[in-house]
N, C-alpha and C. Protein backbone atom coordinates (compact mmCIF):
# COMPACT_ATOMS: atom_id res chain seq x y z
N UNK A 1 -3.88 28.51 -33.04
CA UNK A 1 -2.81 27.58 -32.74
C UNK A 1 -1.99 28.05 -31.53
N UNK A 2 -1.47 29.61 -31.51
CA UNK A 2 -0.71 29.95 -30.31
C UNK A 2 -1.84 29.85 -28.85
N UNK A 3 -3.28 29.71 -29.08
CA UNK A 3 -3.86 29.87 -27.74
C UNK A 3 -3.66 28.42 -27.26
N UNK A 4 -3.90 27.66 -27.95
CA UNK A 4 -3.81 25.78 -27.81
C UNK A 4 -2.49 25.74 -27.01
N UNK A 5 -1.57 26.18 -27.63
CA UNK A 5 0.23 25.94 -26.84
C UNK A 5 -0.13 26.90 -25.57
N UNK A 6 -0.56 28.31 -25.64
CA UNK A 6 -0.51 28.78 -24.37
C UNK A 6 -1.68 28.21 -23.18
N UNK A 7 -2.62 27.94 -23.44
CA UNK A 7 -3.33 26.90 -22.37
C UNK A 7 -2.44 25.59 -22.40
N UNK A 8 -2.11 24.79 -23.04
CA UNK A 8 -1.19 23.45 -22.73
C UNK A 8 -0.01 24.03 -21.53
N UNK A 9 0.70 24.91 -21.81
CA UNK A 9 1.80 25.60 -21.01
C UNK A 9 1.21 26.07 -19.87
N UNK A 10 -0.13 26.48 -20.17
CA UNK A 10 -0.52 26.62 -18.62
C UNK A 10 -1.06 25.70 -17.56
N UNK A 11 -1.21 24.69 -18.06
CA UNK A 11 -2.03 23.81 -17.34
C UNK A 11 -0.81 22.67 -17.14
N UNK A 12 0.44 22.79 -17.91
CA UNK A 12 1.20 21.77 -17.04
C UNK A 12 2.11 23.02 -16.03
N UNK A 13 1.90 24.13 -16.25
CA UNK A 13 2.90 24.68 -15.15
C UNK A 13 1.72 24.98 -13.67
N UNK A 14 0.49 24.87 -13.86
CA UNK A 14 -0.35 24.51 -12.73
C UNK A 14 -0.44 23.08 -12.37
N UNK A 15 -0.49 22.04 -12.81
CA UNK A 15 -0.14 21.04 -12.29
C UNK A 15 1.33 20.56 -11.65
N UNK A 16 2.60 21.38 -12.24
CA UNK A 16 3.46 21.43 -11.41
C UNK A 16 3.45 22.15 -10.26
N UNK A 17 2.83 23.31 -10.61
CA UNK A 17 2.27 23.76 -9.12
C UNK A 17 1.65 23.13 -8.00
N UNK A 18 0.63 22.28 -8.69
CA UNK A 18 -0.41 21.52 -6.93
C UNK A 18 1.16 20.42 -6.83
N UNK A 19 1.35 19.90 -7.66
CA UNK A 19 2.44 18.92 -6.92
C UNK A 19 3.89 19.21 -6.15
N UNK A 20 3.92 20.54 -6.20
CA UNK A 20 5.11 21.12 -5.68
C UNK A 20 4.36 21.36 -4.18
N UNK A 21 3.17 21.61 -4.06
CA UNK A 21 2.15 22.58 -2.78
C UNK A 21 2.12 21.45 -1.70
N UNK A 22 1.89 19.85 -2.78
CA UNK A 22 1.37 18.71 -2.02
C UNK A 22 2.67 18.05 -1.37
N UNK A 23 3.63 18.16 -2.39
CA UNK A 23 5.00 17.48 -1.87
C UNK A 23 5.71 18.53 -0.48
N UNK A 24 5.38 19.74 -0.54
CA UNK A 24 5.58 20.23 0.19
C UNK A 24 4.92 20.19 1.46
N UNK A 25 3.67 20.15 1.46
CA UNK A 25 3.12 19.68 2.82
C UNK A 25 3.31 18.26 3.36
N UNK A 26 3.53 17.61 2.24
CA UNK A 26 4.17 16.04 2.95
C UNK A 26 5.52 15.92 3.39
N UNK A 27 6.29 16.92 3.16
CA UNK A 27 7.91 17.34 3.44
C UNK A 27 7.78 17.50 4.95
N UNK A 28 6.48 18.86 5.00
CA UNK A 28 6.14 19.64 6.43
C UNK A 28 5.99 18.49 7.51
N UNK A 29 4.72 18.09 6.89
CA UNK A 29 4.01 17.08 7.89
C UNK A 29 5.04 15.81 8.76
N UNK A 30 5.65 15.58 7.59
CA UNK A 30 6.52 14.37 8.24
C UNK A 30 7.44 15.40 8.87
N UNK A 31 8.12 16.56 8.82
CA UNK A 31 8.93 17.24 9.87
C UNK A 31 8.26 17.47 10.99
N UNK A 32 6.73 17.25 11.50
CA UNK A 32 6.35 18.14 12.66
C UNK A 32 5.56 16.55 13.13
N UNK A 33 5.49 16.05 12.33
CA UNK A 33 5.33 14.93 13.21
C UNK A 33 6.51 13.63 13.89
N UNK A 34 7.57 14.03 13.53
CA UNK A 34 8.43 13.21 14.12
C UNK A 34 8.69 11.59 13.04
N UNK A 35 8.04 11.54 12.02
CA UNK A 35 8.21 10.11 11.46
C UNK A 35 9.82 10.58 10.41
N UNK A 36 9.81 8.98 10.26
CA UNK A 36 11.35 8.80 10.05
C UNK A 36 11.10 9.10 8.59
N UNK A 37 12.37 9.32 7.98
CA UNK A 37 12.13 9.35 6.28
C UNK A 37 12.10 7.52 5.80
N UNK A 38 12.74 7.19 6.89
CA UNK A 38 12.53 5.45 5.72
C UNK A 38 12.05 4.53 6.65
N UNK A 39 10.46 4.12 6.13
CA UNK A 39 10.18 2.99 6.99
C UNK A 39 10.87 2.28 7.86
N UNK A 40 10.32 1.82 8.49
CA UNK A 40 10.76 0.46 9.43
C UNK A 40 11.22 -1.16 8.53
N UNK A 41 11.96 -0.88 9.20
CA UNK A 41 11.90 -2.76 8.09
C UNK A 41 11.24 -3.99 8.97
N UNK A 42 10.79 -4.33 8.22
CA UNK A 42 9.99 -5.76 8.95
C UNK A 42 10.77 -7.08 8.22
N UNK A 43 11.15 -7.53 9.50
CA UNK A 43 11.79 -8.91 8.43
C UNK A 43 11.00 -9.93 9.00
N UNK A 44 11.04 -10.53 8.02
CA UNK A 44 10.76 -12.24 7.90
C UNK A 44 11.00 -13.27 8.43
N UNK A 45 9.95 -13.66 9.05
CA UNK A 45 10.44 -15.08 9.93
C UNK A 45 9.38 -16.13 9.39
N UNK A 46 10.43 -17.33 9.40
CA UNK A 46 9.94 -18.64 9.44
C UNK A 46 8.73 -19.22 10.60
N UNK A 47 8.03 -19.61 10.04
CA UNK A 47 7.11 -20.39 11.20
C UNK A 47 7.04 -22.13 11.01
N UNK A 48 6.76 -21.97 12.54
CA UNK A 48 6.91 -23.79 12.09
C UNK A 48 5.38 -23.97 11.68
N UNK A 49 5.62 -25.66 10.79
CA UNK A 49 4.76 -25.75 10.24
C UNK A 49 3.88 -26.72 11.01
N UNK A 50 2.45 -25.72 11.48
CA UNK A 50 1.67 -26.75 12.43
C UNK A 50 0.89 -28.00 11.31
N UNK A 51 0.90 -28.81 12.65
CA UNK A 51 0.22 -29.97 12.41
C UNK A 51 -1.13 -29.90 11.82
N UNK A 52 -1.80 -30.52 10.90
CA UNK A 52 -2.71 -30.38 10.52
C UNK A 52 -3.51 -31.28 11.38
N UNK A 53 -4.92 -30.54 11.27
CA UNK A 53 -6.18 -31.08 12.08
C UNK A 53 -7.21 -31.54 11.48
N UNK A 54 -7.60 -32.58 11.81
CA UNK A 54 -9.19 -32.70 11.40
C UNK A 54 -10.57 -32.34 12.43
N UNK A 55 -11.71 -31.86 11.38
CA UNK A 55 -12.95 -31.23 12.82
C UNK A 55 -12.99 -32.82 13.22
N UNK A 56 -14.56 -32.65 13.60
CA UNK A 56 -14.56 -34.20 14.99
C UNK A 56 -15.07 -35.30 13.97
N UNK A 57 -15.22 -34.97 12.84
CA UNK A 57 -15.66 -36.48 12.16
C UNK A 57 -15.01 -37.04 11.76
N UNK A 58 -13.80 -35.90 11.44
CA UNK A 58 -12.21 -36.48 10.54
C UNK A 58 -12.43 -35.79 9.11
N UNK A 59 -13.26 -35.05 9.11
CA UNK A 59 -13.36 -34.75 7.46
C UNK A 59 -12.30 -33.54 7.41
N UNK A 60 -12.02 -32.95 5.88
CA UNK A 60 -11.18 -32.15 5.88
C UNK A 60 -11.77 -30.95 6.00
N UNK A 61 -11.69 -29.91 6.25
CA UNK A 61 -12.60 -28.57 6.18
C UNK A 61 -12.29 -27.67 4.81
N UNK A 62 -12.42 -27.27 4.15
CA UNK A 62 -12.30 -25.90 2.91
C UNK A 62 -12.77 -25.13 2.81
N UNK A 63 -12.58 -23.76 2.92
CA UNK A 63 -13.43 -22.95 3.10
C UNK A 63 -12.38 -21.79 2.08
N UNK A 64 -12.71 -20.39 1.99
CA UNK A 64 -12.46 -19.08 1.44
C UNK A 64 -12.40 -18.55 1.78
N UNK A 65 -11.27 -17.87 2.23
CA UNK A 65 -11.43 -16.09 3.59
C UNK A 65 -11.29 -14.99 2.58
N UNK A 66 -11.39 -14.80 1.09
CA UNK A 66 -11.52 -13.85 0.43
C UNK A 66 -10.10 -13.50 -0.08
N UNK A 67 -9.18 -14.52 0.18
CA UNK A 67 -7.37 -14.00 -0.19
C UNK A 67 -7.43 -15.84 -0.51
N UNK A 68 -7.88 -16.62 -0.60
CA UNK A 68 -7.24 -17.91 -1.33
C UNK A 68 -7.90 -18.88 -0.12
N UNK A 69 -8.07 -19.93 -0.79
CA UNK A 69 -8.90 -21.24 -0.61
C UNK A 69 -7.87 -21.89 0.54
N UNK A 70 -8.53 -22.54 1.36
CA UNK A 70 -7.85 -22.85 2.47
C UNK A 70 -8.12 -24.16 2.68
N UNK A 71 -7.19 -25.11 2.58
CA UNK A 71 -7.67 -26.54 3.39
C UNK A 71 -7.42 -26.67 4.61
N UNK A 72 -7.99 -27.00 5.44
CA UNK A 72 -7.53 -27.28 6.71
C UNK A 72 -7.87 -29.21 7.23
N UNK A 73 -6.61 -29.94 7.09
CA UNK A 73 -7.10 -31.13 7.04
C UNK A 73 -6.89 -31.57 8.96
């Protein structure tokens, strides 16, 4: 029973270890490379809403780009 608790105790104070090693080189890295601690913000803009088209017969087109079904009339 005491070897069970002393491997459990060891294996979370080595896993606090790699994450102390890793947070620390990501501390480093972002100091020697010059990046900021807080993203950039990207804001949001409105677009106008284009006119819809038809191809040359007049039909509507539908198709799938792999992120959601698209009409294009």
């Amino acid at each position: 029973m005491c070897v069970v608790a002393v491997f459990t105790a060891s294996l979370g104070i080595a896993l606090a270890g790699v994450a102390t090693v890793l947070l620390f080189g990501q501390w480093l890295s972002s100091l020697l490379t010059g990046r900021e601690r807080e993203p950039a913000r990207a804001y949001a803009q409105a677009r106008r809403q284009r006119q819809y088209r038809r191809d040359r017969d007049g039909e509507l087109r539908v198709w799938n780009d792999g992120k959601g079904t698209i009409i294009d009339m």
